[in-house]
C-alpha atoms as a PDB file:
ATOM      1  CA  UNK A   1      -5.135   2.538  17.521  1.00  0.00           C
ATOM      2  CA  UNK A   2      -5.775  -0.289  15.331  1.00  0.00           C
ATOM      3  CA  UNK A   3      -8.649  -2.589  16.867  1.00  0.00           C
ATOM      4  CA  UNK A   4      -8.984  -6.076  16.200  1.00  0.00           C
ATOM      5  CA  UNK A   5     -10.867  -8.981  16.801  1.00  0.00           C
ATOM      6  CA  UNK A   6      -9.409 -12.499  17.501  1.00  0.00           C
ATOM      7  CA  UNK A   7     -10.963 -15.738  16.682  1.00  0.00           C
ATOM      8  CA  UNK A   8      -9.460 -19.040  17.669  1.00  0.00           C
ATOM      9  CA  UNK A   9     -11.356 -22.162  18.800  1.00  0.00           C
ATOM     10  CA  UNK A  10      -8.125 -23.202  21.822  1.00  0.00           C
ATOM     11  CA  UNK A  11      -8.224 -20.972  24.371  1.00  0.00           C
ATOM     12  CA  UNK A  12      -4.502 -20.863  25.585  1.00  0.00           C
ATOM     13  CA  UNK A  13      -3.662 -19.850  21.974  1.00  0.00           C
ATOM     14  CA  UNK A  14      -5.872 -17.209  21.677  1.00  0.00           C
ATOM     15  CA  UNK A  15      -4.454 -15.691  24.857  1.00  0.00           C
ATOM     16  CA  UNK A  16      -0.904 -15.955  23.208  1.00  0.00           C
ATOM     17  CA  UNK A  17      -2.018 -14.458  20.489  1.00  0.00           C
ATOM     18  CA  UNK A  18      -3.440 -11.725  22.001  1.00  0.00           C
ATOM     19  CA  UNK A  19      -0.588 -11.095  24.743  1.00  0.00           C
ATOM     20  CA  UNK A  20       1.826 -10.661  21.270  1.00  0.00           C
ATOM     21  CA  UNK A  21      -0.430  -8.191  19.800  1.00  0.00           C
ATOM     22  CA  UNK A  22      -1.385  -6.179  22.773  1.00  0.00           C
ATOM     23  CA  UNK A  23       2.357  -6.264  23.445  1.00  0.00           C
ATOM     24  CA  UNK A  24       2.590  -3.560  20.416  1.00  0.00           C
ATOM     25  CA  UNK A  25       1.171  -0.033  21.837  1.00  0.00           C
ATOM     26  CA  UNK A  26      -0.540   0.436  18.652  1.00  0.00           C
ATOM     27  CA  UNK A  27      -3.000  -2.891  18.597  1.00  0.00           C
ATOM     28  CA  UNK A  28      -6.067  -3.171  20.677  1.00  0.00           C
ATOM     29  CA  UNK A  29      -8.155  -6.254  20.808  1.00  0.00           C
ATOM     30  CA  UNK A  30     -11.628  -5.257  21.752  1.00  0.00           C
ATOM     31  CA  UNK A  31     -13.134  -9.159  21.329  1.00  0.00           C
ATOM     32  CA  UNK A  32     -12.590 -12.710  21.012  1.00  0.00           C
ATOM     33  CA  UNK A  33     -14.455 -15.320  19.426  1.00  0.00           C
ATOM     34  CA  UNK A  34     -13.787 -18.802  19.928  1.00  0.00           C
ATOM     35  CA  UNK A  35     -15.740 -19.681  16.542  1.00  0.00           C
ATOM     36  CA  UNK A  36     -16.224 -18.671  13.248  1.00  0.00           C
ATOM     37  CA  UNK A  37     -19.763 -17.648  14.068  1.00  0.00           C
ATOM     38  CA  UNK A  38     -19.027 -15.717  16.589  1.00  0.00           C
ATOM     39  CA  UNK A  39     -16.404 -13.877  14.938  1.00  0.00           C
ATOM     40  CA  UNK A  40     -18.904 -12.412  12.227  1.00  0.00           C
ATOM     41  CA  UNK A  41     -21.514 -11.541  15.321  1.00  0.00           C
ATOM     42  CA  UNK A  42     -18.534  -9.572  16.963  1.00  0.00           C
ATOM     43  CA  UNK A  43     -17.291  -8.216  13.856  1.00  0.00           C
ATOM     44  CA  UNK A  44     -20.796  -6.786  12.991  1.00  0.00           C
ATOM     45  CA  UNK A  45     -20.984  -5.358  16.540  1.00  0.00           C
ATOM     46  CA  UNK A  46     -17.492  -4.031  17.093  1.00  0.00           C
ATOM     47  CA  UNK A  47     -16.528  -3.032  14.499  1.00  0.00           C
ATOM     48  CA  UNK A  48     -12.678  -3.246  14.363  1.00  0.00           C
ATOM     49  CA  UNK A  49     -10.049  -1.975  11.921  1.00  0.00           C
ATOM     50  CA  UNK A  50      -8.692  -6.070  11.598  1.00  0.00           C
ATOM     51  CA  UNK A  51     -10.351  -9.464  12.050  1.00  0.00           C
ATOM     52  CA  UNK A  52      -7.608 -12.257  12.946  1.00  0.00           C
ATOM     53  CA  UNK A  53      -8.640 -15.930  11.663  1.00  0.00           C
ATOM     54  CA  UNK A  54      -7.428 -19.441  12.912  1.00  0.00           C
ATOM     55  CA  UNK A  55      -8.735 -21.604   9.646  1.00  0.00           C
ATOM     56  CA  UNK A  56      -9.937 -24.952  11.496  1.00  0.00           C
ATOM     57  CA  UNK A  57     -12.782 -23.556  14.095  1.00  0.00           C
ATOM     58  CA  UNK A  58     -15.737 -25.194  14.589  1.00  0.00           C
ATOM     59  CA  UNK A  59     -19.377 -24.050  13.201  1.00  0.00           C
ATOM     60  CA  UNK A  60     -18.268 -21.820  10.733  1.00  0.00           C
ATOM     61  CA  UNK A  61     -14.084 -22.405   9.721  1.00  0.00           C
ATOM     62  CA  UNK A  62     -11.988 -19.356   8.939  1.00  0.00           C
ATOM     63  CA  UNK A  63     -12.155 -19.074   5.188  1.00  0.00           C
ATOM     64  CA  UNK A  64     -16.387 -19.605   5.473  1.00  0.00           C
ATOM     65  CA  UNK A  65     -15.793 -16.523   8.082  1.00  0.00           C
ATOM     66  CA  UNK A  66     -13.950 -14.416   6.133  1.00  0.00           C
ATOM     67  CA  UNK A  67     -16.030 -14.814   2.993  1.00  0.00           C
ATOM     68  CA  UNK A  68     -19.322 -14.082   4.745  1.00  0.00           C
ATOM     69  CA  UNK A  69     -17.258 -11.101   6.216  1.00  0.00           C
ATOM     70  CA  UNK A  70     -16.630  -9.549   2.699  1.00  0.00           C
ATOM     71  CA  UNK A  71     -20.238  -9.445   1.970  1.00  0.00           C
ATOM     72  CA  UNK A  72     -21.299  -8.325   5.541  1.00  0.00           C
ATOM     73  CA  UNK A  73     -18.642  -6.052   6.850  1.00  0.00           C
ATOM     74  CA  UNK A  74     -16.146  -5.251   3.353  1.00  0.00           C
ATOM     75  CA  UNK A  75     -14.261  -2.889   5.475  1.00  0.00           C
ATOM     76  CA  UNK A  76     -12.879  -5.176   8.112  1.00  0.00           C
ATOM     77  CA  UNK A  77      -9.512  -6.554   6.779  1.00  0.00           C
ATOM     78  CA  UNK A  78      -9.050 -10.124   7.483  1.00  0.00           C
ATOM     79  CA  UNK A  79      -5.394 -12.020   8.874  1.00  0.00           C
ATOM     80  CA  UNK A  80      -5.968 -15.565   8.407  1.00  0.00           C
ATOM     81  CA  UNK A  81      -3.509 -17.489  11.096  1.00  0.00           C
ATOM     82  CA  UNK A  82      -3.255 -20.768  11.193  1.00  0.00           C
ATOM     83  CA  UNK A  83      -0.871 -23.698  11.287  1.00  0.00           C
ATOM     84  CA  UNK A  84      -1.267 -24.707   7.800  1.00  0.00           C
ATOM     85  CA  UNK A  85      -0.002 -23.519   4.617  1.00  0.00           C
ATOM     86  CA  UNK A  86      -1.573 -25.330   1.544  1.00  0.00           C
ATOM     87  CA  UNK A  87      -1.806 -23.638  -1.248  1.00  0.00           C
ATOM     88  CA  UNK A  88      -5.410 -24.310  -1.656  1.00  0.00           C
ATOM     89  CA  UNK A  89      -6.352 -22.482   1.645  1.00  0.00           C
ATOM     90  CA  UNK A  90      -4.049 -19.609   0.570  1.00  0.00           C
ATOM     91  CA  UNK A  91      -5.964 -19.217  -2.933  1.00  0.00           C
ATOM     92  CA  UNK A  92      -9.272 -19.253  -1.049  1.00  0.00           C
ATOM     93  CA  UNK A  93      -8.898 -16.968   1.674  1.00  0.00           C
ATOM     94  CA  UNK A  94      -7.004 -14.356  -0.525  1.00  0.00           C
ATOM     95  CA  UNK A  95      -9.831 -14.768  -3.183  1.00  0.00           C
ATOM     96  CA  UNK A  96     -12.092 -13.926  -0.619  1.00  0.00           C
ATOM     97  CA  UNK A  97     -10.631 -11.048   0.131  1.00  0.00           C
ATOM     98  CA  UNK A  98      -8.098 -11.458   3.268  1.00  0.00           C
ATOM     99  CA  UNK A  99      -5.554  -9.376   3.012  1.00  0.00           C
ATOM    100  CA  UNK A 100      -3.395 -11.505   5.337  1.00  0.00           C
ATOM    101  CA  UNK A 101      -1.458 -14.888   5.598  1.00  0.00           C
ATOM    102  CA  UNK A 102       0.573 -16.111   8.481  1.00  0.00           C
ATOM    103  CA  UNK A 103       1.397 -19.291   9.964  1.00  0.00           C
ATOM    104  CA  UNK A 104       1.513 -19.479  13.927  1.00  0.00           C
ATOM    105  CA  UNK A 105       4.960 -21.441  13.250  1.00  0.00           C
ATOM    106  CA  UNK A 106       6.035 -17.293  12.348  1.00  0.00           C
ATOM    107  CA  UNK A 107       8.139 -14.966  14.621  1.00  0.00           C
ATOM    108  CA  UNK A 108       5.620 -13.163  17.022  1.00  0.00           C
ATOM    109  CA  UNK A 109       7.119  -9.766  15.383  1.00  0.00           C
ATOM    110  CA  UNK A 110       5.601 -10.680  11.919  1.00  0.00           C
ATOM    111  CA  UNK A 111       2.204 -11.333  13.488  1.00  0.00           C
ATOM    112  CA  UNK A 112       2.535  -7.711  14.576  1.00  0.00           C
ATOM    113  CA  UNK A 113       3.794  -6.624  11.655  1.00  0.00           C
ATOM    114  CA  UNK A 114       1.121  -8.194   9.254  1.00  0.00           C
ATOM    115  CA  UNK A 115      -2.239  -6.691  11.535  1.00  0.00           C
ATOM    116  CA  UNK A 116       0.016  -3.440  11.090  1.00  0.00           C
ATOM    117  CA  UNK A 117       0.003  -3.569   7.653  1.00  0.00           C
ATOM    118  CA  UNK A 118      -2.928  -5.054   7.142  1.00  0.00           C
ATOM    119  CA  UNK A 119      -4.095  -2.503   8.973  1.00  0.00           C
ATOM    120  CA  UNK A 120      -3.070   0.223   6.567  1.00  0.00           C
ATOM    121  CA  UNK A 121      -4.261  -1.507   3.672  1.00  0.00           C
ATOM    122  CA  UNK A 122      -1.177  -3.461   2.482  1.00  0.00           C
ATOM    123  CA  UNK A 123      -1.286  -7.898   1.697  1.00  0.00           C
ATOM    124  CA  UNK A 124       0.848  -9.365   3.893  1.00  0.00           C
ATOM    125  CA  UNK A 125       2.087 -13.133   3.345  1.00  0.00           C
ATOM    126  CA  UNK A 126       4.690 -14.546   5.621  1.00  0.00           C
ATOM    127  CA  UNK A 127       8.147 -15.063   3.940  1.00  0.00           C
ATOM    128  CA  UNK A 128       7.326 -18.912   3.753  1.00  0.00           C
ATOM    129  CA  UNK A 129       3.366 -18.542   2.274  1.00  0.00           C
ATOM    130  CA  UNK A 130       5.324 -15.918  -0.097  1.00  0.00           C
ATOM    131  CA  UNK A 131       7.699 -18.527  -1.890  1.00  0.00           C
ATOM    132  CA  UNK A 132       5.131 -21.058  -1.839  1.00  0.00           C
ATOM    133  CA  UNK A 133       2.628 -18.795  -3.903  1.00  0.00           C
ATOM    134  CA  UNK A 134       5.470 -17.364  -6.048  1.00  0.00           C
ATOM    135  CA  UNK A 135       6.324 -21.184  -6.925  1.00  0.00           C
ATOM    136  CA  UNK A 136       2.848 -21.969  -8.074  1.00  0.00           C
ATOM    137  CA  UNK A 137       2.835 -19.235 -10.296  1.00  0.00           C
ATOM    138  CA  UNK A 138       6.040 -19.960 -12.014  1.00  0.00           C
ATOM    139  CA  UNK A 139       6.047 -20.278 -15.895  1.00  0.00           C
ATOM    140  CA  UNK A 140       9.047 -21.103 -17.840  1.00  0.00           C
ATOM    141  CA  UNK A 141       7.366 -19.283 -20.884  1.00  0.00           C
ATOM    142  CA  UNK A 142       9.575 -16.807 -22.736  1.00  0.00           C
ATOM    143  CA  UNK A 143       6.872 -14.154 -23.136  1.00  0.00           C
ATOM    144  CA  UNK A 144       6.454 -14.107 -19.610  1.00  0.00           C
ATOM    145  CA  UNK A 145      10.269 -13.485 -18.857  1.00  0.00           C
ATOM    146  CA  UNK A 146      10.304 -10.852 -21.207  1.00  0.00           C
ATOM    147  CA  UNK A 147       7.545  -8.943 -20.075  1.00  0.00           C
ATOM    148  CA  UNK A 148       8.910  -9.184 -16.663  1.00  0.00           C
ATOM    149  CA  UNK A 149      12.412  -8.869 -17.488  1.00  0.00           C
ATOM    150  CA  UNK A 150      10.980  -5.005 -19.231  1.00  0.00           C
ATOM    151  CA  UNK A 151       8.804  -3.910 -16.528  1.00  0.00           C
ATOM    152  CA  UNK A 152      11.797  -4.420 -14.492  1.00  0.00           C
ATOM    153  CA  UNK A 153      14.194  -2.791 -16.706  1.00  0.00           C
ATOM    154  CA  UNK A 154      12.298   0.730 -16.078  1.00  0.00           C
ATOM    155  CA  UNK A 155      12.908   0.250 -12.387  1.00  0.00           C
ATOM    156  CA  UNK A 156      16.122   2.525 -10.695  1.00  0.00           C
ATOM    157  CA  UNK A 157      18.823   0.422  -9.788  1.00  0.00           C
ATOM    158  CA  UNK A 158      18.315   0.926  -5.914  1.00  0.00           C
ATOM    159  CA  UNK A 159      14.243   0.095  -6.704  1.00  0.00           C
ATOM    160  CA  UNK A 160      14.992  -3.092  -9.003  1.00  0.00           C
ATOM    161  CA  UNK A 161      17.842  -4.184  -5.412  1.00  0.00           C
ATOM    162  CA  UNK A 162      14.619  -3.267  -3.148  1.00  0.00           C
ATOM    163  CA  UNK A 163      12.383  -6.234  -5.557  1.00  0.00           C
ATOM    164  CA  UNK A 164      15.676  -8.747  -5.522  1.00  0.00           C
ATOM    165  CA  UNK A 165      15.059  -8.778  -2.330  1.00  0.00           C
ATOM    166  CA  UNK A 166      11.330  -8.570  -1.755  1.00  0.00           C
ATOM    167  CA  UNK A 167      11.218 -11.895  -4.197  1.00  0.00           C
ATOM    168  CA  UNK A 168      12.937 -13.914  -1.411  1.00  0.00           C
ATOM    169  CA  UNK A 169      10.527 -13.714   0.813  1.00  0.00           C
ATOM    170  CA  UNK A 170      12.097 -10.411   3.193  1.00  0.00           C
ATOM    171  CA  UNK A 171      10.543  -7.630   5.081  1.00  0.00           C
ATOM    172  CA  UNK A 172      11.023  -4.437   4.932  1.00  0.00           C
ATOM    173  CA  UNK A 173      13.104  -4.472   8.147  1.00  0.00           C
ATOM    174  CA  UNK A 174      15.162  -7.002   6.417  1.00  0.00           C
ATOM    175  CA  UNK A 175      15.493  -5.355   3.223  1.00  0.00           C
ATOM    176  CA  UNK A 176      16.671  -2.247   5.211  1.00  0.00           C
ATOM    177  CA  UNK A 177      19.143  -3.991   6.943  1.00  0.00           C
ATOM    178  CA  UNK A 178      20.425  -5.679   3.570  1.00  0.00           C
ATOM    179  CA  UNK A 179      20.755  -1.879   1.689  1.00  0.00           C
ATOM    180  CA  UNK A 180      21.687  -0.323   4.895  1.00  0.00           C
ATOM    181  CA  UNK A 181      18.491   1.737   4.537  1.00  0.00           C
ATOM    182  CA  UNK A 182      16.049   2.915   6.843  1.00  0.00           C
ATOM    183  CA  UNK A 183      12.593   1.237   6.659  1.00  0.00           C
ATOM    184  CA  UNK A 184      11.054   4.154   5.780  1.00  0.00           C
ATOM    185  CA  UNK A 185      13.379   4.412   2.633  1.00  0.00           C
ATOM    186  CA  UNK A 186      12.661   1.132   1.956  1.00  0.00           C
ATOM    187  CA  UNK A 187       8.759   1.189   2.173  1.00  0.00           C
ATOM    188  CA  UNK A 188       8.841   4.450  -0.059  1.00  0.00           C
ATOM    189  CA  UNK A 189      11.069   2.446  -2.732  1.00  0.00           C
ATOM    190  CA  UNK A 190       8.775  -0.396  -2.468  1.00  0.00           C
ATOM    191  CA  UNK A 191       5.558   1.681  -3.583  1.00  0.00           C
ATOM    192  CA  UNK A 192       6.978   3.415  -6.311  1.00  0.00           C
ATOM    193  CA  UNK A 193       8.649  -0.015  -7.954  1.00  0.00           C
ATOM    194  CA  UNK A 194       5.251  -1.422  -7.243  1.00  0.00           C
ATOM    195  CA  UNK A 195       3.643   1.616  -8.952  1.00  0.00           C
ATOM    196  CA  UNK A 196       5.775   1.449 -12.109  1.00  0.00           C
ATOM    197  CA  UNK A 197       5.479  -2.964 -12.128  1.00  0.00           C
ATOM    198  CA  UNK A 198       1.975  -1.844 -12.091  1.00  0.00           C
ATOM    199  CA  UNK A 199       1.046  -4.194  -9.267  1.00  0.00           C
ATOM    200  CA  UNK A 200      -1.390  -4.446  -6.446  1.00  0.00           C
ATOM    201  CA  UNK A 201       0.544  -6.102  -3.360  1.00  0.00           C
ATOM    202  CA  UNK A 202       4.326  -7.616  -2.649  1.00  0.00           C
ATOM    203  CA  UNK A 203       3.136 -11.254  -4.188  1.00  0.00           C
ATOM    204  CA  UNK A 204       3.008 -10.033  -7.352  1.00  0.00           C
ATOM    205  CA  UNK A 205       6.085  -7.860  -7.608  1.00  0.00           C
ATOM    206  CA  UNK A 206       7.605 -10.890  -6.032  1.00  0.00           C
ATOM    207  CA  UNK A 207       6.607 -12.977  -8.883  1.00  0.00           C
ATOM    208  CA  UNK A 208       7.795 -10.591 -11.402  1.00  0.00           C
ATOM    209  CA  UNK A 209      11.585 -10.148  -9.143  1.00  0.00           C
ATOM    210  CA  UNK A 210      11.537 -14.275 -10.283  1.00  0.00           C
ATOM    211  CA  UNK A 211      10.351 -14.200 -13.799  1.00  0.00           C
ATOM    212  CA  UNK A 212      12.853 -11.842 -14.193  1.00  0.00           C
ATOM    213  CA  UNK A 213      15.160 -13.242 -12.683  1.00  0.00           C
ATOM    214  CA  UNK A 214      16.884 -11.521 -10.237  1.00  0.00           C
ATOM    215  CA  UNK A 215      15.709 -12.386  -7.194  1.00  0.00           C
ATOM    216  CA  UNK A 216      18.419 -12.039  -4.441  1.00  0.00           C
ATOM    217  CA  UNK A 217      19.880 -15.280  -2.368  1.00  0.00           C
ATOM    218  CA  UNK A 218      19.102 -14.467   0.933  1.00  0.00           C
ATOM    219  CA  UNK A 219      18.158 -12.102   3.485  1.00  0.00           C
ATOM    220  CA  UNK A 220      19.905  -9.537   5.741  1.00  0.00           C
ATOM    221  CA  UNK A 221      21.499  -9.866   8.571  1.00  0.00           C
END
């Protein structure tokens, strides 16, 4: 069971959020916090496996939260949720140490999906925070394509279709309905191309798939 606490200052979307989540048998939340504040006291006395952020809350924000959280309780994972996606806010809360990026604009099923992997230890970035990050990072530099274009190059073929795809911004689910895999396949394929790319999450072998050049049009159907 994967237990999580929920902080959002508006009350009707904190009970959204937590119908979605409870909605998956896997995800229980055991407290909610309707500041930032509160969300460290409940963290500290709860304990849970994931700590769910809105950004904008009064008294303490999210990214204040989930900085003091990394000093105060490291092993708590942190989602940050929220309706806005600027680039600063991303930098921030992933520099402090969230391990999680979503927008509340997102289908409910990647909300699940990111606590779940979250949960296991994984960065998560919705599809849209994804392309934004991986644009910021672009460099037209030759070195850099070169380098990426060889880490690449020691990739299978079915590992270096798995990153084509992962660079636009897909799931796994998606990926496995692209390759007509099954998403275990897929997530197995996705560690070892990260292993041999020598990365720690999906942003930067994402960023590699487009300095090299091969990242794939669009998603699955």
């Amino acid at each position: 069971m994967i237990r999580v606490v929920l902080a959002d200052d508006e009350v009707m979307i904190r009970s959204g959020i937590r119908s979605i989540l409870e909605s998956d048998p896997r995800i229980e939340v055991v407290a909610e916090a309707g500041d930032g504040r509160e969300a460290v006291e409940l963290v500290l006395r709860h304990r849970p496996d994931v700590v769910v952020l809105d950004i904008r809350m009064p008294l303490l924000d999210g990214l204040a939260a989930a900085e003091e959280l990394a000093g105060v309780a490291p092993s708590a994972r942190v989602v940050m949720l929220t309706t806005f996606g600027e680039q600063a806010y991303v930098e921030r809360a992933l520099g402090d140490g969230a391990l999680g990026f979503l927008l509340k604009a997102a289908d409910p099923r990647e909300l699940i999906n990111g606590v779940c992997a979250v949960a296991g230890g994984a960065a998560y970035l919705s599809p849209e925070i994804t392309r934004r990050v991986i644009a910021s990072y672009r460099d037209p530099g030759r070195a850099r394509e070169a380098r990426a274009r060889g880490a690449v190059a020691a990739l299978s073929e079915r590992e270096r279709d798995v990153l084509a795809l992962l660079g636009a911004g897909t799931t796994n689910a998606e990926i496995g309905s692209s390759l007509h895999l099954v998403e275990g396949t897929v997530k197995g394929h996705v560690s070892a191309l990260m292993l041999k790319l020598g990365v720690r999450n999906r942003v930067e072998a994402a960023i590699i798939a487009h300095h090299a050049g091969i990242v794939a049009d669009g998603r699955g159907e």
